[in-house]
C-alpha atoms as a PDB file:
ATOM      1  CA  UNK A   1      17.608   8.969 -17.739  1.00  0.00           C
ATOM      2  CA  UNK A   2      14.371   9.858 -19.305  1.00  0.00           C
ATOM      3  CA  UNK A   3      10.928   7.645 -18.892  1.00  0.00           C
ATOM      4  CA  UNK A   4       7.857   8.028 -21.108  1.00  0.00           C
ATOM      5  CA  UNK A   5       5.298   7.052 -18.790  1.00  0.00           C
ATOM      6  CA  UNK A   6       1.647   5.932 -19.714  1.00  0.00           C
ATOM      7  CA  UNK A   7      -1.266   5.226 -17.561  1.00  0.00           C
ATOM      8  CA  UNK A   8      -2.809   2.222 -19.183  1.00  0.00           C
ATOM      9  CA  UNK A   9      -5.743  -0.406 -18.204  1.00  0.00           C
ATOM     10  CA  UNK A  10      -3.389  -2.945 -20.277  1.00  0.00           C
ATOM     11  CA  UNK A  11      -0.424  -3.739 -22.111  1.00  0.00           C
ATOM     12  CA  UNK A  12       1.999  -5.556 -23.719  1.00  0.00           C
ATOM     13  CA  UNK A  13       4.777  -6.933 -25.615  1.00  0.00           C
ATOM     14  CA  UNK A  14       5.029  -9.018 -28.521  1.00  0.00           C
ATOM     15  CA  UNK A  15       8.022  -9.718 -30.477  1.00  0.00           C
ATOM     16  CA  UNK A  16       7.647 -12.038 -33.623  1.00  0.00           C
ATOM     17  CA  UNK A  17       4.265 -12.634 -32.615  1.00  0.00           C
ATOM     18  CA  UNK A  18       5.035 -13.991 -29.156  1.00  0.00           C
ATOM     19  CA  UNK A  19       3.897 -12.048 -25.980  1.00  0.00           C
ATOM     20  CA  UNK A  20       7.003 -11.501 -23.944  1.00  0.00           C
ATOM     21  CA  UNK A  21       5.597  -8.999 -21.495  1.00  0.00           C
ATOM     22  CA  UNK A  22       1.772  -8.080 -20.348  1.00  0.00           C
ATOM     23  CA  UNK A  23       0.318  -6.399 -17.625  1.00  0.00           C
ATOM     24  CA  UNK A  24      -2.854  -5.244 -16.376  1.00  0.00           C
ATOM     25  CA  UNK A  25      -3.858  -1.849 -14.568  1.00  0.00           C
ATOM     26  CA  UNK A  26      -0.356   0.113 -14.345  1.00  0.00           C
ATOM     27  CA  UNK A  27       2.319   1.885 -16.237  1.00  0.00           C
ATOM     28  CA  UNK A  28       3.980   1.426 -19.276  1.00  0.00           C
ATOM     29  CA  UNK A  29       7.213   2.749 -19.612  1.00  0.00           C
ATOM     30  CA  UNK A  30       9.509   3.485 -22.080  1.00  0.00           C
ATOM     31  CA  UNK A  31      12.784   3.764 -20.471  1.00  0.00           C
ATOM     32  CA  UNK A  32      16.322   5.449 -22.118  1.00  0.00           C
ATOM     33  CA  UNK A  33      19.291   5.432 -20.263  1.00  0.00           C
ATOM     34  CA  UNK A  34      22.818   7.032 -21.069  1.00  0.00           C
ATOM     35  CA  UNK A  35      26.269   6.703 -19.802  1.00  0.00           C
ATOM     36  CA  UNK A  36      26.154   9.057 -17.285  1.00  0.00           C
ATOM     37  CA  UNK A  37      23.152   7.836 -15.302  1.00  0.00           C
ATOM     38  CA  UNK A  38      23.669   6.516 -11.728  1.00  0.00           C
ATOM     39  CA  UNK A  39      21.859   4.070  -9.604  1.00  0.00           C
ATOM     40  CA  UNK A  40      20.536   7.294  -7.336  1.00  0.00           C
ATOM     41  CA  UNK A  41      18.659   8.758 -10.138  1.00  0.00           C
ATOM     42  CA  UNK A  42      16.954   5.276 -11.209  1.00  0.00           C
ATOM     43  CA  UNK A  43      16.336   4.801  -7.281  1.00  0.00           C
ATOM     44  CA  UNK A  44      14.707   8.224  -7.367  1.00  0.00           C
ATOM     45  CA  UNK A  45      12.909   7.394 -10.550  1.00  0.00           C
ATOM     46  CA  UNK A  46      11.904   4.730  -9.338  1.00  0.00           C
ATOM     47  CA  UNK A  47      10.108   5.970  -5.744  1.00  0.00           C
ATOM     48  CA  UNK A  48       8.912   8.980  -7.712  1.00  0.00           C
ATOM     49  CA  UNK A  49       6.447   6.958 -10.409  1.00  0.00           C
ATOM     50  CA  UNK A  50       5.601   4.061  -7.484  1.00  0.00           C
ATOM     51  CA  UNK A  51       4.042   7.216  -5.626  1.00  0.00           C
ATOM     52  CA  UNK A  52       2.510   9.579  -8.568  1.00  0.00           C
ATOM     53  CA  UNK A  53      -1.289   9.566  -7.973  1.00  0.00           C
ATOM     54  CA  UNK A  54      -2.890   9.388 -11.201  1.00  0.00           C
ATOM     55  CA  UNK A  55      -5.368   6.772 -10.879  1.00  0.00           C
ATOM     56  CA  UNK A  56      -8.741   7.456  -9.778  1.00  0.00           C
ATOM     57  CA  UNK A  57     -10.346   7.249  -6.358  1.00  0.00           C
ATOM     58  CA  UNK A  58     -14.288   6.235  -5.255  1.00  0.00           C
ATOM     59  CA  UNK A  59     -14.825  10.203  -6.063  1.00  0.00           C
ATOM     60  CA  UNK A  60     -12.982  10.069  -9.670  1.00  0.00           C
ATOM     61  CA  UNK A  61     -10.090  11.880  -8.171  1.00  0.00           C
ATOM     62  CA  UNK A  62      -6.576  11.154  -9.264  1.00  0.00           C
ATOM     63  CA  UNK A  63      -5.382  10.423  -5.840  1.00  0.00           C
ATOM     64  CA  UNK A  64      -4.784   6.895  -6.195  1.00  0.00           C
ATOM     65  CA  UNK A  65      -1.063   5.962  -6.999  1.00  0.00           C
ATOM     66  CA  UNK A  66       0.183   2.736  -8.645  1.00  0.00           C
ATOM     67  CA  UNK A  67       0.731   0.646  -5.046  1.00  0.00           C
ATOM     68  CA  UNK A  68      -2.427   2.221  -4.228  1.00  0.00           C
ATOM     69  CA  UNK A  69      -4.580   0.197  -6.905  1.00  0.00           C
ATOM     70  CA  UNK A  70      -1.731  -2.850  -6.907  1.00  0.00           C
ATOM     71  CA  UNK A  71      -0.693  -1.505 -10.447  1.00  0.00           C
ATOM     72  CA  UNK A  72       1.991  -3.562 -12.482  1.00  0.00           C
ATOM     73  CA  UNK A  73       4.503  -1.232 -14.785  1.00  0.00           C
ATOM     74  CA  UNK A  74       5.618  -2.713 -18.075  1.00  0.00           C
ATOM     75  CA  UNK A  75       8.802  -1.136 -18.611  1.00  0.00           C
ATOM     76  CA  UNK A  76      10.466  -0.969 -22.205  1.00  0.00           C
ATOM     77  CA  UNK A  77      13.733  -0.249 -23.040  1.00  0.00           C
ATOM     78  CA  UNK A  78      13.827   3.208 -25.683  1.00  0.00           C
ATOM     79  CA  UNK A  79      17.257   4.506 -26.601  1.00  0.00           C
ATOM     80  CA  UNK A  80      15.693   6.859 -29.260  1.00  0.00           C
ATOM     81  CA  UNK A  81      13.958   9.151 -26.562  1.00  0.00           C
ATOM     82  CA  UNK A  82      18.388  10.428 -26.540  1.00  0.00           C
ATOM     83  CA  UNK A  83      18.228  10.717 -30.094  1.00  0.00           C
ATOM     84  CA  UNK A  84      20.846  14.099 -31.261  1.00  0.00           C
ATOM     85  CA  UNK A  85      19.278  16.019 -33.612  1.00  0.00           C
ATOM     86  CA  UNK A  86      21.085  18.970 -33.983  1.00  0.00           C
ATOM     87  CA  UNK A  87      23.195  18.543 -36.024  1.00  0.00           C
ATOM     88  CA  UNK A  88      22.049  17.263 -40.340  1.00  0.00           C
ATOM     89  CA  UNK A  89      18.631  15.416 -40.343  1.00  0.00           C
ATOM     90  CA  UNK A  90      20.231  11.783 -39.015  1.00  0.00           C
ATOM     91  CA  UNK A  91      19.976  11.487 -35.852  1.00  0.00           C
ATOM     92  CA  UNK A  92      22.481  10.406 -33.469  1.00  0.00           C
ATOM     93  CA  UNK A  93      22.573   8.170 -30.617  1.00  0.00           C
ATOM     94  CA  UNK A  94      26.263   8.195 -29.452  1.00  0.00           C
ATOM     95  CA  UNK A  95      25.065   9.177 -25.704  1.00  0.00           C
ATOM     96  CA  UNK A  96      22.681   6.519 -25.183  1.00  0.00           C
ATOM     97  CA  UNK A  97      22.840   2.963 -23.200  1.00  0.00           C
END
């Protein structure tokens, strides 16, 4: 599994002009998943960004993590971050989910 994660102060989705996802304060992810990825690794994922500390404290510290500063996460589905492109200049995307 590999996440693309960005600290935002908002964000969202729109798809054919109509807002399907939006969040405040948080993460956004972009999120690609292949075949071989098991629920231990998302659980781990998953406790892993809930704890980074990346948002700022009173002293403009990052010390703060995302259930520190009741965050929301956006997260975005992104098969392309397992694009194969070793091989011609198409890339390939046989491994991902």
């Amino acid at each position: 599994m590999r996440i693309l994660l960005q600290k935002v102060s908002e964000a969202s989705v729109t798809i054919d002009g109509e807002v399907h996802g939006a969040i405040k304060k948080g993460f956004c992810l972009l999120v690609g998943a292949e075949d071989s990825d098991t629920s231990e690794e998302v659980d781990y994922l998953v406790r892993k960004i809930s704890k980074l500390r990346v948002f700022e404290d009173a002293d403009d510290k990052m010390n703060l993590s995302l259930n520190d500063v009741d965050g929301s996460v956006l997260s975005v589905s992104q098969f392309t971050l397992y694009a194969n492109t070793k091989k011609g200049n198409r890339p390939s995307f046989v491994e991902c989910r």
